[in-house]
PDB file of N, CA and C in Angstrom:
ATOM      1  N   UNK A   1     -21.915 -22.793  14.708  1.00  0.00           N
ATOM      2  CA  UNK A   1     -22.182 -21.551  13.988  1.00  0.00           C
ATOM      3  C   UNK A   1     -21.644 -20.367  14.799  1.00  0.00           C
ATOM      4  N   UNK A   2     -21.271 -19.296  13.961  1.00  0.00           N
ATOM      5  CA  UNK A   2     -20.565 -18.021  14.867  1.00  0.00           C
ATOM      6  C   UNK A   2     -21.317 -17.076  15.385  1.00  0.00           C
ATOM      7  N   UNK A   3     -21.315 -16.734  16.472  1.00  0.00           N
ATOM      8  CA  UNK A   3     -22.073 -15.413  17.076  1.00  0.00           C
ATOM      9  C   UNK A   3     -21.303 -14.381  15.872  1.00  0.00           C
ATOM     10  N   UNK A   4     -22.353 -13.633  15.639  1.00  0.00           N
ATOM     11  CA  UNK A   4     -22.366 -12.262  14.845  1.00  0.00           C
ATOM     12  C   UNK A   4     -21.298 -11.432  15.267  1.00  0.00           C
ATOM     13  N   UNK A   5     -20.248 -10.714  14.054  1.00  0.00           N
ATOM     14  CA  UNK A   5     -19.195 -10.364  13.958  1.00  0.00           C
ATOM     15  C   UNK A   5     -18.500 -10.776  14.588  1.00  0.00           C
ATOM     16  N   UNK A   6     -17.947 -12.568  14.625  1.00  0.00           N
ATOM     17  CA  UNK A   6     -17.027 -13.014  15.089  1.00  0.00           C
ATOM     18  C   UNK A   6     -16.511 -13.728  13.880  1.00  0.00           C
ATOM     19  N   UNK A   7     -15.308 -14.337  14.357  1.00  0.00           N
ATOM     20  CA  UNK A   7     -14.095 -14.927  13.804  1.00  0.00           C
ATOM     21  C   UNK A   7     -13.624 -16.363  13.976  1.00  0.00           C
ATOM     22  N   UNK A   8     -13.403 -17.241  13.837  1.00  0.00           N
ATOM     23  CA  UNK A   8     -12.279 -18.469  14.215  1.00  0.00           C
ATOM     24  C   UNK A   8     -10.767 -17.820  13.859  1.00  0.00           C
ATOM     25  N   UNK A   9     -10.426 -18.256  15.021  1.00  0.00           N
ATOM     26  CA  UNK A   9      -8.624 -18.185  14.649  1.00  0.00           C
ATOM     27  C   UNK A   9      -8.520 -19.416  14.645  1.00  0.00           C
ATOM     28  N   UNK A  10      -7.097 -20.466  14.206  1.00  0.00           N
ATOM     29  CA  UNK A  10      -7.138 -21.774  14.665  1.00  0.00           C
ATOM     30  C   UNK A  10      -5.376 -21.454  14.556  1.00  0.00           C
ATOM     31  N   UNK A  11      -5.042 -22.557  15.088  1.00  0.00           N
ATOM     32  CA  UNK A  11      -3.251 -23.180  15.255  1.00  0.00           C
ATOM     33  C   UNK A  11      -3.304 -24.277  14.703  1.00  0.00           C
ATOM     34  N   UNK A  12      -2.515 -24.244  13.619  1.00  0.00           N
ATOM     35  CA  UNK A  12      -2.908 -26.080  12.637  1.00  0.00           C
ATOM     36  C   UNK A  12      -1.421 -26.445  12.832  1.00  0.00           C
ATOM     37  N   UNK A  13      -1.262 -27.538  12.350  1.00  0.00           N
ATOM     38  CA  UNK A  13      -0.276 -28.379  12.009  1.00  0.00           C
ATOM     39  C   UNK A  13       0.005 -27.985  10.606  1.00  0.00           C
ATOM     40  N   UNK A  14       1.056 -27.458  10.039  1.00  0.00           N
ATOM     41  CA  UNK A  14       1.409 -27.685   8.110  1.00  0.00           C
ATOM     42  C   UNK A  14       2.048 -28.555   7.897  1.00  0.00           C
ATOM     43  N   UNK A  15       2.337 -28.112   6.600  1.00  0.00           N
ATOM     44  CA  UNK A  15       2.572 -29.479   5.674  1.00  0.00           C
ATOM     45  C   UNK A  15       3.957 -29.330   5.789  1.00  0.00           C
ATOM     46  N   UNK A  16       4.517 -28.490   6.070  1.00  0.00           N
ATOM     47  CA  UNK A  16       6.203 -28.717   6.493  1.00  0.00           C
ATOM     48  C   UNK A  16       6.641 -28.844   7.624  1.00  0.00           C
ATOM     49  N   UNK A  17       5.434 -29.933   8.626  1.00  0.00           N
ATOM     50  CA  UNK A  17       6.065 -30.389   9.728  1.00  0.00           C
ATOM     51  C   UNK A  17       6.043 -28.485  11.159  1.00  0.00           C
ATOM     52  N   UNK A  18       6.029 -27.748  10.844  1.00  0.00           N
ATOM     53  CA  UNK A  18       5.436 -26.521  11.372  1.00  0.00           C
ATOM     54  C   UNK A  18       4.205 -26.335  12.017  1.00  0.00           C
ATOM     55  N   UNK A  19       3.867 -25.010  12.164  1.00  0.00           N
ATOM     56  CA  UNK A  19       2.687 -24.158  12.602  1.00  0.00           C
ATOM     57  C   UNK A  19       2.166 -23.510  11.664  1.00  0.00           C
ATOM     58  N   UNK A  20       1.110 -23.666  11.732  1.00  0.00           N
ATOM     59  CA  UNK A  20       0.421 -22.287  10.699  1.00  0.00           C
ATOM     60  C   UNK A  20      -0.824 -21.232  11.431  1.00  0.00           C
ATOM     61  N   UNK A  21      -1.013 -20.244  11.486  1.00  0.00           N
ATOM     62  CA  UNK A  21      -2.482 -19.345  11.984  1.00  0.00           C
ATOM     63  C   UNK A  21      -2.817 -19.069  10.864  1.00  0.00           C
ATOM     64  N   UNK A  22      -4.332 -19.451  11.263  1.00  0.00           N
ATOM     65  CA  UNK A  22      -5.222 -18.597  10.416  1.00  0.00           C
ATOM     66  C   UNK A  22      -6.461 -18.163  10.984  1.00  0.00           C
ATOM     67  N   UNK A  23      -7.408 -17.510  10.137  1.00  0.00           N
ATOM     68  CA  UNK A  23      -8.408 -17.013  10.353  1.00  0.00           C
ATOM     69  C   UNK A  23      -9.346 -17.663   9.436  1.00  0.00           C
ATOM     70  N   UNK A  24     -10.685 -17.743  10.143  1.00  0.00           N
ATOM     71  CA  UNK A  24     -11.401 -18.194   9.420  1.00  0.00           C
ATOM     72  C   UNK A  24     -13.381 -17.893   9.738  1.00  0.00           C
ATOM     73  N   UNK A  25     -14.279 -18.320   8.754  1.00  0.00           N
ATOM     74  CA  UNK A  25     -15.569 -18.356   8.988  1.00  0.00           C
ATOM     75  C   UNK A  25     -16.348 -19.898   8.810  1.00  0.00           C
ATOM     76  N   UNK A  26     -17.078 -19.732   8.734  1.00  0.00           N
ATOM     77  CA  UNK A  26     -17.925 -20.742   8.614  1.00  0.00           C
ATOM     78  C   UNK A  26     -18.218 -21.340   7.475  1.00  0.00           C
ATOM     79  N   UNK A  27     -17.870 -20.311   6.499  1.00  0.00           N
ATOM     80  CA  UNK A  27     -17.890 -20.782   4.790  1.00  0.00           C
ATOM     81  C   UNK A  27     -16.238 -20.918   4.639  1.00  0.00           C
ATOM     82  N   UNK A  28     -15.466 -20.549   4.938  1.00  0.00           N
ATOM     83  CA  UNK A  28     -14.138 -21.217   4.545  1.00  0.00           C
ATOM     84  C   UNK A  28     -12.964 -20.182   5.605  1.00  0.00           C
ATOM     85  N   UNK A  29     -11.643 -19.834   4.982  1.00  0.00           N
ATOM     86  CA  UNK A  29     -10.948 -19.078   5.901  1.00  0.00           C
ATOM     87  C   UNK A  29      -9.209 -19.031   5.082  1.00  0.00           C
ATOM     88  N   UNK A  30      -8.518 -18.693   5.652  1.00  0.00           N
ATOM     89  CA  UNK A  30      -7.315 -17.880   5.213  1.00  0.00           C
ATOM     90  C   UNK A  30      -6.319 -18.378   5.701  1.00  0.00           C
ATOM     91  N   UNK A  31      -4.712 -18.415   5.434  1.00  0.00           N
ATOM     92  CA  UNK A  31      -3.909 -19.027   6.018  1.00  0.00           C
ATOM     93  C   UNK A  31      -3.175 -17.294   6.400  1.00  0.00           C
ATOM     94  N   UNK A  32      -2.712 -17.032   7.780  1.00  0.00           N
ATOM     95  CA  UNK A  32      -2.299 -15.784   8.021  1.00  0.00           C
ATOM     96  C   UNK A  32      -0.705 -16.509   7.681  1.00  0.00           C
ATOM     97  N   UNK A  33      -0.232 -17.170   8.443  1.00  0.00           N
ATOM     98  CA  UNK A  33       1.301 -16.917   8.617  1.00  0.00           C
ATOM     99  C   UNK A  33       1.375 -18.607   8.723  1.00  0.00           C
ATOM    100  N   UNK A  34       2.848 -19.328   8.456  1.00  0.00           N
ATOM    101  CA  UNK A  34       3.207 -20.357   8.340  1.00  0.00           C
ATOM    102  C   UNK A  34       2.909 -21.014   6.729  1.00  0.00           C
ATOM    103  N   UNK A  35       3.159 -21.903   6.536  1.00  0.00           N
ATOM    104  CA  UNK A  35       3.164 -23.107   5.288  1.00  0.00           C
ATOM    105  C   UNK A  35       1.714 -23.558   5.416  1.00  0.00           C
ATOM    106  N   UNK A  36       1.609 -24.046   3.876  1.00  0.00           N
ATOM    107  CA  UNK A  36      -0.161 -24.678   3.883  1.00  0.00           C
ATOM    108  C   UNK A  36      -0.716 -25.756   4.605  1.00  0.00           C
ATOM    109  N   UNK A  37      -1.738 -25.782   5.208  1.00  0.00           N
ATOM    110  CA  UNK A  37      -2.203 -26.354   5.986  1.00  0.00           C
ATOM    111  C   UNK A  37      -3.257 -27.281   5.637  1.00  0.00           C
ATOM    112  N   UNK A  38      -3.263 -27.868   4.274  1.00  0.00           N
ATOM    113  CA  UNK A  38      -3.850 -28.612   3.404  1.00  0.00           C
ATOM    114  C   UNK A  38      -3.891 -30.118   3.877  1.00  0.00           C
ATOM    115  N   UNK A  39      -5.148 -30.937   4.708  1.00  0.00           N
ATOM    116  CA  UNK A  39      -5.222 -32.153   5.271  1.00  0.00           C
ATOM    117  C   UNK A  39      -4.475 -32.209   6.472  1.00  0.00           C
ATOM    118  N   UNK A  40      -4.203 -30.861   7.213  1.00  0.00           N
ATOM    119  CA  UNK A  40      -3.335 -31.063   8.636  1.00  0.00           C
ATOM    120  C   UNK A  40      -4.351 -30.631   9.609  1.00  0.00           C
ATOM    121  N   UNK A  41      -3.846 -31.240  10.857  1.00  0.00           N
ATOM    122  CA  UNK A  41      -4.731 -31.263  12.022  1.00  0.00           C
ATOM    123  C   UNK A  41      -4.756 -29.943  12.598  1.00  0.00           C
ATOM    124  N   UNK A  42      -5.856 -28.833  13.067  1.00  0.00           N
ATOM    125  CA  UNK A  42      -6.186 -27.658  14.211  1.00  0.00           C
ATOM    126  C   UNK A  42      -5.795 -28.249  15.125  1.00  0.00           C
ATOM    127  N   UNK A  43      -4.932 -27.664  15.980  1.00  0.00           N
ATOM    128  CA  UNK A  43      -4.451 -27.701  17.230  1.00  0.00           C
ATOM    129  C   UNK A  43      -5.448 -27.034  18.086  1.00  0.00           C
ATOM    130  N   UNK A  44      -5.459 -25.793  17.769  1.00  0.00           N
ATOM    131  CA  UNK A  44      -6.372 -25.704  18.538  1.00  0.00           C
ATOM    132  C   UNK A  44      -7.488 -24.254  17.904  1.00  0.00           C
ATOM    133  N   UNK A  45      -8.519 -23.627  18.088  1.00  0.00           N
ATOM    134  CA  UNK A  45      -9.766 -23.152  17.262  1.00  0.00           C
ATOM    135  C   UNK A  45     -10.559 -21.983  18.802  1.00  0.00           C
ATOM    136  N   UNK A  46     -10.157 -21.110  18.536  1.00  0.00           N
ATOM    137  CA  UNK A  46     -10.842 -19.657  19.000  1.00  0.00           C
ATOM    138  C   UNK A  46     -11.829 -18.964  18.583  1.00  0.00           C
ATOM    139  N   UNK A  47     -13.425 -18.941  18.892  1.00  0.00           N
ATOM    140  CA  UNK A  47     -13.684 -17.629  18.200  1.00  0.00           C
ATOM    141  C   UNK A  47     -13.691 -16.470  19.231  1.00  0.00           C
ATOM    142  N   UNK A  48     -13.656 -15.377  18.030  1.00  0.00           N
ATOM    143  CA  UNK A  48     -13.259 -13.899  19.151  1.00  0.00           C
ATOM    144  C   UNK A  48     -14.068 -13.002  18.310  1.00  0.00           C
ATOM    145  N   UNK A  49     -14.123 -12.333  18.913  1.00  0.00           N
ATOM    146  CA  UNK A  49     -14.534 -10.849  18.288  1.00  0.00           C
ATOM    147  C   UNK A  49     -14.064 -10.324  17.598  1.00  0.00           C
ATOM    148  N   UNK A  50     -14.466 -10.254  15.898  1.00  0.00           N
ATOM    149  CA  UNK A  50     -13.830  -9.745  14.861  1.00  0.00           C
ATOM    150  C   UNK A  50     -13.387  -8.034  15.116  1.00  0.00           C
ATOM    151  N   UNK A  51     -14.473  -7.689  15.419  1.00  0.00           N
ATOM    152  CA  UNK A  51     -13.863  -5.787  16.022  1.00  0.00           C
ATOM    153  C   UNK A  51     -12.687  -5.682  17.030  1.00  0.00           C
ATOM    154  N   UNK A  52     -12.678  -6.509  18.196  1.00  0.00           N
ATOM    155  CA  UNK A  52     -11.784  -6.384  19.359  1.00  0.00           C
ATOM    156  C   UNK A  52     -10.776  -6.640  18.564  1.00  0.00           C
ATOM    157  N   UNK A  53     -10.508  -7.999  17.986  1.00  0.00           N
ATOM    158  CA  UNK A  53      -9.271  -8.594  17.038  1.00  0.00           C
ATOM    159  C   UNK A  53      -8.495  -7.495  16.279  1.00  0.00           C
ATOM    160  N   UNK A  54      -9.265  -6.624  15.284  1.00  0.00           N
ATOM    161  CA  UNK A  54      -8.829  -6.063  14.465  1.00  0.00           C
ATOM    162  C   UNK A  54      -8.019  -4.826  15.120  1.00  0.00           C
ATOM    163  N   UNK A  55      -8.776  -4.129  15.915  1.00  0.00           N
ATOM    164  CA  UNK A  55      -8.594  -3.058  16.900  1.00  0.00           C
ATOM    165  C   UNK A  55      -7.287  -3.254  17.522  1.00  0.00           C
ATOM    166  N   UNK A  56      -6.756  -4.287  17.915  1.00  0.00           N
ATOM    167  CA  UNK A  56      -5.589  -5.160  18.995  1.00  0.00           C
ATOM    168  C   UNK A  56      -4.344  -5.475  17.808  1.00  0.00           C
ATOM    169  N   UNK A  57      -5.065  -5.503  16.727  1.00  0.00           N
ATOM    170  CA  UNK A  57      -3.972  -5.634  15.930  1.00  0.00           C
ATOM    171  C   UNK A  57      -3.330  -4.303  15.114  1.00  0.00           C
ATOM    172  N   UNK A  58      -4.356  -3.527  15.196  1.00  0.00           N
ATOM    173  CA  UNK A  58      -4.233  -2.204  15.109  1.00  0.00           C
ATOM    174  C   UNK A  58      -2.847  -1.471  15.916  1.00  0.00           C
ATOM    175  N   UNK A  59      -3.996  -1.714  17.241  1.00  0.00           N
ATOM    176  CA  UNK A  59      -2.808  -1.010  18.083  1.00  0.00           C
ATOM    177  C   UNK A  59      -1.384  -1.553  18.144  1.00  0.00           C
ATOM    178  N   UNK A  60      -1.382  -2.845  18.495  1.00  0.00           N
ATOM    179  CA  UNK A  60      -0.046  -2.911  18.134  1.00  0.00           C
ATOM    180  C   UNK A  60       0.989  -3.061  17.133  1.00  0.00           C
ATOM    181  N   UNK A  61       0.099  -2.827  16.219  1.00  0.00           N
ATOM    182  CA  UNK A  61       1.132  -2.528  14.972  1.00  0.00           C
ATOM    183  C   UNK A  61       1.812  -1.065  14.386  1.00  0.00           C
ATOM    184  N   UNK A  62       1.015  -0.324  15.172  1.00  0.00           N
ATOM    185  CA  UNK A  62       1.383   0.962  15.799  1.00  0.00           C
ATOM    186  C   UNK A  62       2.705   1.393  16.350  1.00  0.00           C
ATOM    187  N   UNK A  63       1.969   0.491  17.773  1.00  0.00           N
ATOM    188  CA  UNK A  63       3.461   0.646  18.556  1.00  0.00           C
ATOM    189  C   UNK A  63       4.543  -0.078  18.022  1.00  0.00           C
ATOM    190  N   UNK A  64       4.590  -1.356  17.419  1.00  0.00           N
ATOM    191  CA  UNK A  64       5.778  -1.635  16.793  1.00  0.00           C
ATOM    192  C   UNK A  64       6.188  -0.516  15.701  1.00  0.00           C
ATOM    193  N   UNK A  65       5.593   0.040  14.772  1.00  0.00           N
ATOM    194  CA  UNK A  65       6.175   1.156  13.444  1.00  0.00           C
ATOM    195  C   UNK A  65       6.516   2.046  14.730  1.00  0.00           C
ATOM    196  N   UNK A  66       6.197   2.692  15.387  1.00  0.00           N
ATOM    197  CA  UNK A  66       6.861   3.941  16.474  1.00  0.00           C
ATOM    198  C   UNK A  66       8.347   3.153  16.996  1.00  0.00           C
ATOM    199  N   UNK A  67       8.435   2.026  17.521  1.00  0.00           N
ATOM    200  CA  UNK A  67       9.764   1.597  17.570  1.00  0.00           C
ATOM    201  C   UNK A  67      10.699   1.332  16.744  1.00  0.00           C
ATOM    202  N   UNK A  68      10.449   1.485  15.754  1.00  0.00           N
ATOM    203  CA  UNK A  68      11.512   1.436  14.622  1.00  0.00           C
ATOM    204  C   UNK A  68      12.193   2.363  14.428  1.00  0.00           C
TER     205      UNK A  68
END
C-alpha cells in the first residue's frame, strides 16, 4: 500500500519488444511513454513523492522550453 501522496513509477517490458514508463496507484495506473504494456513484465517499480515528482518535472520542462 502507498504512503500518502505518493506514486509508483515502474519500467516494464512492451509488447513491441521495448520499454515503456508509467505511473501508477494502487487502483490501477497509466502508460507515460513507450508501446502497451499489456501482460509484460516491471522491470523495475519506485514509489516517490507525488509533489517532489511533479515539481521536478515542472522545473525541467521549463528549462528545456527556455532552450529552444
Amino acid at each position: 500500500m502507498l504512503k500518502p501522496n505518493h506514486v509508483y513509477i515502474e519500467v516494464c517490458h512492451n509488447q513491441s519488444g521495448g520499454l515503456s514508463l508509467c505511473v501508477s496507484n494502487d487502483s490501477g495506473g497509466y502508460r507515460i511513454s513507450g508501446s502497451k504494456v499489456g501482460g509484460c513484465e516491471t522491470l523495475k517499480c519506485f514509489e516517490v513523492n507525488a509533489s517532489e515528482l511533479i515539481e521536478q518535472i515542472r522545473e525541467h520542462a521549463n528549462i528545456e522550453r527556455a532552450d529552444k
